[in-house]
Protein backbone atom coordinates (compact mmCIF):
# COMPACT_ATOMS: atom_id res chain seq x y z
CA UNK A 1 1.55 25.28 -7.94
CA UNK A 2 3.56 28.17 -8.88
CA UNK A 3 2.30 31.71 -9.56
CA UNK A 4 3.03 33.48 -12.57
CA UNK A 5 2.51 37.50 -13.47
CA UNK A 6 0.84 38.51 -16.32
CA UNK A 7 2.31 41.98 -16.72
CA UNK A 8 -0.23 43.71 -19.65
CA UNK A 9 1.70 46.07 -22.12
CA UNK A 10 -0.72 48.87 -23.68
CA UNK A 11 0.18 51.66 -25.95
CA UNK A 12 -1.81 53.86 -24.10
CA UNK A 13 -3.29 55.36 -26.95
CA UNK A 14 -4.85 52.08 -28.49
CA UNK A 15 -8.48 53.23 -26.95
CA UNK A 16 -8.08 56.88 -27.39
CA UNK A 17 -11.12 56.75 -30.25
CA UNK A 18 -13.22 54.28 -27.70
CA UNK A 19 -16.81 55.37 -27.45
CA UNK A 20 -17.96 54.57 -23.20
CA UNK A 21 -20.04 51.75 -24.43
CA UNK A 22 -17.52 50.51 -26.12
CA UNK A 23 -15.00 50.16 -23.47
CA UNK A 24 -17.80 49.08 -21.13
CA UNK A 25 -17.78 46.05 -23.53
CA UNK A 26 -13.85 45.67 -23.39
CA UNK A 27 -14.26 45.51 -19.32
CA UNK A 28 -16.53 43.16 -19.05
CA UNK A 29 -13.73 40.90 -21.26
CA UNK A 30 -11.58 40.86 -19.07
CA UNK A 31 -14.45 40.35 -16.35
CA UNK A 32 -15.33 37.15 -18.09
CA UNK A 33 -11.62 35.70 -18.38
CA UNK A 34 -10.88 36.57 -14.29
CA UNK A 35 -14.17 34.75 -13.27
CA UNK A 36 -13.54 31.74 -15.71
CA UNK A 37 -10.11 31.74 -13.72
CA UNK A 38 -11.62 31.65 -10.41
CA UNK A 39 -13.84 29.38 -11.53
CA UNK A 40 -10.46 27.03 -12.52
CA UNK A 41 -9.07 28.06 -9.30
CA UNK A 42 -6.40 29.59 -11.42
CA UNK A 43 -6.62 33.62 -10.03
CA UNK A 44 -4.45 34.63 -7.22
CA UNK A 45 -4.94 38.58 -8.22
CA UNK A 46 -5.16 41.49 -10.57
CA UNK A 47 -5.19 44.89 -10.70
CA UNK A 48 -5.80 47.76 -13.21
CA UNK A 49 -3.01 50.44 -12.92
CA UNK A 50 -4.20 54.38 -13.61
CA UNK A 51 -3.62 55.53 -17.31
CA UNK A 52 -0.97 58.55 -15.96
CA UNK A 53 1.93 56.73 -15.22
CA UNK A 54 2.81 56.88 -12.31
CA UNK A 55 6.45 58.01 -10.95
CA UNK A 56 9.66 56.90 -12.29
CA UNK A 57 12.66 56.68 -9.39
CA UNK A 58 16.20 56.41 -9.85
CA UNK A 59 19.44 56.21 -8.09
CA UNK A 60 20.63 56.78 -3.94
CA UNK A 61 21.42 59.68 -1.72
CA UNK A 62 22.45 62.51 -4.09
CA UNK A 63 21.59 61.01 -7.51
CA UNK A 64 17.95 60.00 -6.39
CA UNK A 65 15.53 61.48 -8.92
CA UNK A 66 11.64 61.13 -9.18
CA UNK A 67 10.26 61.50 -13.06
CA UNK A 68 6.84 61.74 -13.46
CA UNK A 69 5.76 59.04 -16.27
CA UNK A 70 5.21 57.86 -18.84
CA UNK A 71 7.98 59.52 -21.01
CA UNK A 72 6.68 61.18 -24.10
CA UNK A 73 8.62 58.70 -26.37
CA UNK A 74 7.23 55.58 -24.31
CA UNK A 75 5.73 53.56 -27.14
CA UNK A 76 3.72 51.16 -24.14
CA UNK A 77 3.21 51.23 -20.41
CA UNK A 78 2.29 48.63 -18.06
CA UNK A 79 -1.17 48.62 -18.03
CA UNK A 80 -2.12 45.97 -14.86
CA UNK A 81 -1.41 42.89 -14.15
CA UNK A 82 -3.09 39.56 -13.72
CA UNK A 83 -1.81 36.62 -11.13
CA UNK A 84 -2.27 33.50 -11.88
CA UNK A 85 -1.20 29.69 -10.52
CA UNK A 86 0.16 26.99 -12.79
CA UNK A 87 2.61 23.93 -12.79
CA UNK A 88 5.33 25.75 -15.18
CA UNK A 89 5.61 28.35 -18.00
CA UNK A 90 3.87 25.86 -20.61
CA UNK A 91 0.89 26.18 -18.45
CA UNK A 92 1.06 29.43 -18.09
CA UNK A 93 1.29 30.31 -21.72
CA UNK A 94 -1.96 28.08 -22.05
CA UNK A 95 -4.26 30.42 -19.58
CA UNK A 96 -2.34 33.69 -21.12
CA UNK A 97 -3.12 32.82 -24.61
CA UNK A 98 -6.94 33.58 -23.77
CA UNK A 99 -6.25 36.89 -22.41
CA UNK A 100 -8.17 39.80 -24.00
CA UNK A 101 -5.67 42.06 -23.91
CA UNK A 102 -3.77 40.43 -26.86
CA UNK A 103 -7.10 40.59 -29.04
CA UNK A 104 -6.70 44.38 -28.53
CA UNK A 105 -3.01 44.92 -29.75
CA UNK A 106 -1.49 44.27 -26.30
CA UNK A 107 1.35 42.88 -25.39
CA UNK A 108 2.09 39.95 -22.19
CA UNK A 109 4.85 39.58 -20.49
CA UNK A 110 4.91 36.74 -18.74
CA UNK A 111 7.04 36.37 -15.08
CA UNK A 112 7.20 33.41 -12.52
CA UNK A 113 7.00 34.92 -9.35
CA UNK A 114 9.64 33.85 -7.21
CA UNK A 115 8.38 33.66 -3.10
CA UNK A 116 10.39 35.28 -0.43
CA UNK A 117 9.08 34.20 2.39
CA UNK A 118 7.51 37.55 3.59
CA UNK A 119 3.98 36.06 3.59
């Protein structure tokens, strides 16, 4: 089987009004969908990245330059990710289409991952 990445687009101010409870609610989602997946033998992995962005890194030697992120005009971020196995993209689409994170405005991209040998 092939694994594919389930890269989760967020506007990160989608849950800025969320009450704890609330999002307490939202997590245990996305609890439900990974277990149903292990369950299916379908999760590999997932992880949920921190809401401040992280560090942006461009260009070699002289040029390199380290931005702290998101950019004020960044309409989304990448929120986490979820890995999953399946036969091809069709399949893919099928366990992605259940995701929670489209019910609450996000956005999928979806990306076979492509092995390298490095295990």
């Amino acid at each position: 089987m092939a694994q594919f990445m389930l890269l989760l687009h967020e506007n990160p101010a989608s849950f800025a009004g969320v009450t704890p409870e609330q999002m307490e609610q939202v997590i245990g989602e996305y609890v439900a969908w990974r277990v149903a997946l292990e369950k299916q033998g379908r999760f590999v992995g997932a992880e949920k990245l921190r809401d401040e962005g992280g560090r942006h890194l461009t260009g070699t030697g002289e040029a390199f330059r380290v931005v702290d992120g998101p950019f004020a005009e960044a309409a989304e971020v990448i929120g986490g990710y979820f890995t999953v196995e399946a036969k091809d993209y069709d399949e893919a689409v099928g366990i992605a289409k259940d995701c929670p994170h489209l019910k609450y405005g996000g956005r999928i991209e979806l990306r076979q991952v492509e092995p390298t040998g490095a295990e």
